[in-house]
N, C-alpha and C. Protein backbone atom coordinates (compact mmCIF):
# COMPACT_ATOMS: atom_id res chain seq x y z
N UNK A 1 -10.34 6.68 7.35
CA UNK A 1 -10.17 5.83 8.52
C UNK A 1 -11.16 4.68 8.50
N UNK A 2 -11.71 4.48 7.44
CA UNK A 2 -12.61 3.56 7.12
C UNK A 2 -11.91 2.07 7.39
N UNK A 3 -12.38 0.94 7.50
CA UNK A 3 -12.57 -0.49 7.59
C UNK A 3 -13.09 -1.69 6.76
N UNK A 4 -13.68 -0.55 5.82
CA UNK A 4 -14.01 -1.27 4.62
C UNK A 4 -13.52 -1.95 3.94
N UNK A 5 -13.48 -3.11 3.41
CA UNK A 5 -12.80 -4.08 2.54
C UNK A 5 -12.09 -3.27 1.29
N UNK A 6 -12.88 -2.35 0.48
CA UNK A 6 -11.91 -2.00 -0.78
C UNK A 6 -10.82 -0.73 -0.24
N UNK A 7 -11.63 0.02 0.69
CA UNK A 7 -10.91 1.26 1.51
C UNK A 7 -9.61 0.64 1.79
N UNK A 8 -10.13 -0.22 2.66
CA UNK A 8 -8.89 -0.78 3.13
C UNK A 8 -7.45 -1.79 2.55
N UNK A 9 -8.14 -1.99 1.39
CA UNK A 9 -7.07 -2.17 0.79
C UNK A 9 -6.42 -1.35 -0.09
N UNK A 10 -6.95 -0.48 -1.12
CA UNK A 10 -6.76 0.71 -1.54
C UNK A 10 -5.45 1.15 -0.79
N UNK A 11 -5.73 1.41 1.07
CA UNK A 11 -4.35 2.46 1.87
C UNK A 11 -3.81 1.45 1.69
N UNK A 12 -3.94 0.55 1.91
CA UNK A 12 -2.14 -1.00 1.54
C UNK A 12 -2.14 -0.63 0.48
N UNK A 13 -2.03 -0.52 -0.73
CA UNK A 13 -1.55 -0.27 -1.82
C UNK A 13 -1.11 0.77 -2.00
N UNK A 14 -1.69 1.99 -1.36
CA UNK A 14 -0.93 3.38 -1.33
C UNK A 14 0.10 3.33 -0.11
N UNK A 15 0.28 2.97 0.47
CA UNK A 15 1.19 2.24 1.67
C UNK A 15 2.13 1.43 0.98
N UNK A 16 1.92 0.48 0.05
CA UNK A 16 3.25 -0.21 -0.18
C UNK A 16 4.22 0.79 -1.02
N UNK A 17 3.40 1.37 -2.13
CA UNK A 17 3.51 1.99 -3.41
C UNK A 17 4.77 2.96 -2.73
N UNK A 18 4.21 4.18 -1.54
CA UNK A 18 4.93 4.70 -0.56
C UNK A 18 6.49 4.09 -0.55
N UNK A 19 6.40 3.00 0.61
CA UNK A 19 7.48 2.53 1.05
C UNK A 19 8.30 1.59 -0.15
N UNK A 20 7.98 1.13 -0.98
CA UNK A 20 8.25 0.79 -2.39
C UNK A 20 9.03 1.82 -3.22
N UNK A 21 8.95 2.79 -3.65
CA UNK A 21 8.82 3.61 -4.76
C UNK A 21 9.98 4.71 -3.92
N UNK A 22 9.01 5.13 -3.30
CA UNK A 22 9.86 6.77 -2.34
C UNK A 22 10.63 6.28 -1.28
N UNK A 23 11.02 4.77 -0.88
CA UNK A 23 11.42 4.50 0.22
C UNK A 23 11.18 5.25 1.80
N UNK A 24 9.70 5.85 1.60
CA UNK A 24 9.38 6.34 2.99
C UNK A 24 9.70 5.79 4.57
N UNK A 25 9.75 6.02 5.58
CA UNK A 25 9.40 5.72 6.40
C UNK A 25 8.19 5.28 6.98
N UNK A 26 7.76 4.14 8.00
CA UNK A 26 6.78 3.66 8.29
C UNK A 26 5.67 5.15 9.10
N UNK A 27 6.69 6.23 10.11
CA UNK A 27 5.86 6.26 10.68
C UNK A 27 5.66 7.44 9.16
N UNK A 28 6.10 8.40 8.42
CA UNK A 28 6.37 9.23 7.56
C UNK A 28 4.93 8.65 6.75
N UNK A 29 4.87 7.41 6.64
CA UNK A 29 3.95 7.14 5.73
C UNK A 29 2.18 7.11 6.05
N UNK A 30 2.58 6.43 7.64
CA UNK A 30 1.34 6.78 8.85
C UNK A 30 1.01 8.21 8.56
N UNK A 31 1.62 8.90 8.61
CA UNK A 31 0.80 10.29 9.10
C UNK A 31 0.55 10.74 7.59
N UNK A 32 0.89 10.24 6.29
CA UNK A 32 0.66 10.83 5.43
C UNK A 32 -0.78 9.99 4.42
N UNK A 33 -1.08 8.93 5.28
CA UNK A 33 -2.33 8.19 5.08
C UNK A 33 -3.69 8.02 6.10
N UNK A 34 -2.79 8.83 7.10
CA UNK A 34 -3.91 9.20 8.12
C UNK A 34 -4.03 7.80 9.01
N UNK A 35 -3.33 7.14 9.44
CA UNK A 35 -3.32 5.72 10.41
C UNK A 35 -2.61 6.55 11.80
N UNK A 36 -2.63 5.72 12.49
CA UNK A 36 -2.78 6.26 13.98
C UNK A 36 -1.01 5.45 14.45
N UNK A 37 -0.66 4.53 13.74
CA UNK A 37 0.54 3.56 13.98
C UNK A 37 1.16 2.90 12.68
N UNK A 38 2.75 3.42 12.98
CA UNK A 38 3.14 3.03 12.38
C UNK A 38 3.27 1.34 11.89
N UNK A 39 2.95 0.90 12.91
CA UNK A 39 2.91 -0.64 12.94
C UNK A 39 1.69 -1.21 11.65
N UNK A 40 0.71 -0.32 11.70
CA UNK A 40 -1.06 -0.59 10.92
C UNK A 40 0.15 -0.51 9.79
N UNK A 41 1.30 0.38 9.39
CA UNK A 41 1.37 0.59 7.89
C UNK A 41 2.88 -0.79 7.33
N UNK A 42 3.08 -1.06 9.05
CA UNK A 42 3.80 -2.23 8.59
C UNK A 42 3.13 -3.74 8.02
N UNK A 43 1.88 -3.82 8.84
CA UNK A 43 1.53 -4.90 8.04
C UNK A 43 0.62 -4.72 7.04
N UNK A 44 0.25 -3.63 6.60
CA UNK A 44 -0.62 -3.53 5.38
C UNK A 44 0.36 -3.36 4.24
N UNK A 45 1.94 -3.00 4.12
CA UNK A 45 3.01 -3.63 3.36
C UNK A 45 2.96 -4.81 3.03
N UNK A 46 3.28 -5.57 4.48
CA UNK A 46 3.41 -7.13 4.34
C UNK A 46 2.35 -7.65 3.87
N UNK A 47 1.38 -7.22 4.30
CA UNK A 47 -0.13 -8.19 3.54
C UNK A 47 -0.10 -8.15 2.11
N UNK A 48 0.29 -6.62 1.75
CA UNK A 48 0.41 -6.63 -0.02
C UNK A 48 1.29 -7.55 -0.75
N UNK A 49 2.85 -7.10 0.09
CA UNK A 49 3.66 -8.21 -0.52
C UNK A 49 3.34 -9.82 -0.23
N UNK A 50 2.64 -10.25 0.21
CA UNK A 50 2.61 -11.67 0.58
C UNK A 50 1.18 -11.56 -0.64
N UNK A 51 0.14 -11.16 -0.43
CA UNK A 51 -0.88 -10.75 -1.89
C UNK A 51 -0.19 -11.04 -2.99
N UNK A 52 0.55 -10.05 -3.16
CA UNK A 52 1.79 -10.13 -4.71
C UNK A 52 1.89 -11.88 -4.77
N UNK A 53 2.38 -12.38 -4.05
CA UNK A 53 3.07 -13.63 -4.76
C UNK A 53 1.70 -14.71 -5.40
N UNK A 54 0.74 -14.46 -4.76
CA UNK A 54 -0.69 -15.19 -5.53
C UNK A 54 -1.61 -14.46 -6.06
N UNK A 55 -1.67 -13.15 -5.82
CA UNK A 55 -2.64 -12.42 -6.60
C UNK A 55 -2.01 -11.53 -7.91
N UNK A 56 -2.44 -12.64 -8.55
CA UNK A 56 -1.97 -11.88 -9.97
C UNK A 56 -2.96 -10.51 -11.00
N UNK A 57 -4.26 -10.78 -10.52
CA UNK A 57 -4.64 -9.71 -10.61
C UNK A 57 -4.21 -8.14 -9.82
N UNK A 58 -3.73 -8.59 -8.56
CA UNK A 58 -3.38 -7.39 -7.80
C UNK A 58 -2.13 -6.51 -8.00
N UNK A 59 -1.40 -7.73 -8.88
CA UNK A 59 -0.42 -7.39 -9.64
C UNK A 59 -0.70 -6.55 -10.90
N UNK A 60 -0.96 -6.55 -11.34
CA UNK A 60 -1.86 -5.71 -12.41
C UNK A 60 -1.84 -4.85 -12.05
N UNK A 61 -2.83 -4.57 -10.89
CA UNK A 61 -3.44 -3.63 -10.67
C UNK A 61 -2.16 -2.38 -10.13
N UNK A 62 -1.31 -3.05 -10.20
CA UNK A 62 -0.08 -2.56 -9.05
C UNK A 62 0.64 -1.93 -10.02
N UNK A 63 1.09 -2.42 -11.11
CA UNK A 63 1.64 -2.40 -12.53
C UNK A 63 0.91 -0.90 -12.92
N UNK A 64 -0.39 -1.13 -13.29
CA UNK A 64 -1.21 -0.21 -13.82
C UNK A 64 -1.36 1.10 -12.85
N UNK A 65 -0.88 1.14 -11.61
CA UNK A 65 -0.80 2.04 -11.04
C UNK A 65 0.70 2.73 -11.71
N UNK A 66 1.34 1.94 -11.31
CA UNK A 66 2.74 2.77 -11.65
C UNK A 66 3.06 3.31 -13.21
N UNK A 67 2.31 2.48 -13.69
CA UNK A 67 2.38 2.56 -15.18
C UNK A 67 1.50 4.89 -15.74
N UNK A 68 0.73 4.61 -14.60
CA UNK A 68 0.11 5.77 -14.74
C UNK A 68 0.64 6.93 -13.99
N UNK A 69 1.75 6.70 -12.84
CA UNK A 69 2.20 7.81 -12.12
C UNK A 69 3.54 7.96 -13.12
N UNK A 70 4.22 7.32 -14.01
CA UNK A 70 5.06 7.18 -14.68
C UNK A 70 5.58 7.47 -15.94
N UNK A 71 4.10 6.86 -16.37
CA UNK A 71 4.19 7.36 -17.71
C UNK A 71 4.94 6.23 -18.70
């Protein structure tokens, strides 16, 4: 429940990855990252995807995630 800059982006990325990948639900994904509203997990989606289109490192990093749950 941290606020921290890397914490907090870290759950957006496990938040998009979520609703991305497993097509979760917002609130499904809330309670399975520990947020209090489903709304917190709507825009920490959107923040990632809007990230994606200029952060190309984050892209990477996004890549290299899946690349490792995948195989």
């Amino acid at each position: 429940k941290s606020r921290v800059s890397n914490i907090k982006t870290a759950r957006q990325i496990a938040m998009f990855l979520l609703a991305e990948e497993l097509s979760l639900s917002t609130t499904k994904i809330a309670s399975e990252v520990g947020v209090k509203d489903h709304t917190t997990v709507m825009h920490g989606i959107k923040k990632i995807r809007t990230d994606l289109k200029l952060n190309f490192a984050l892209r990477e990093q996004i890549d290299a995630i899946k690349e490792k749950i995948y195989g």
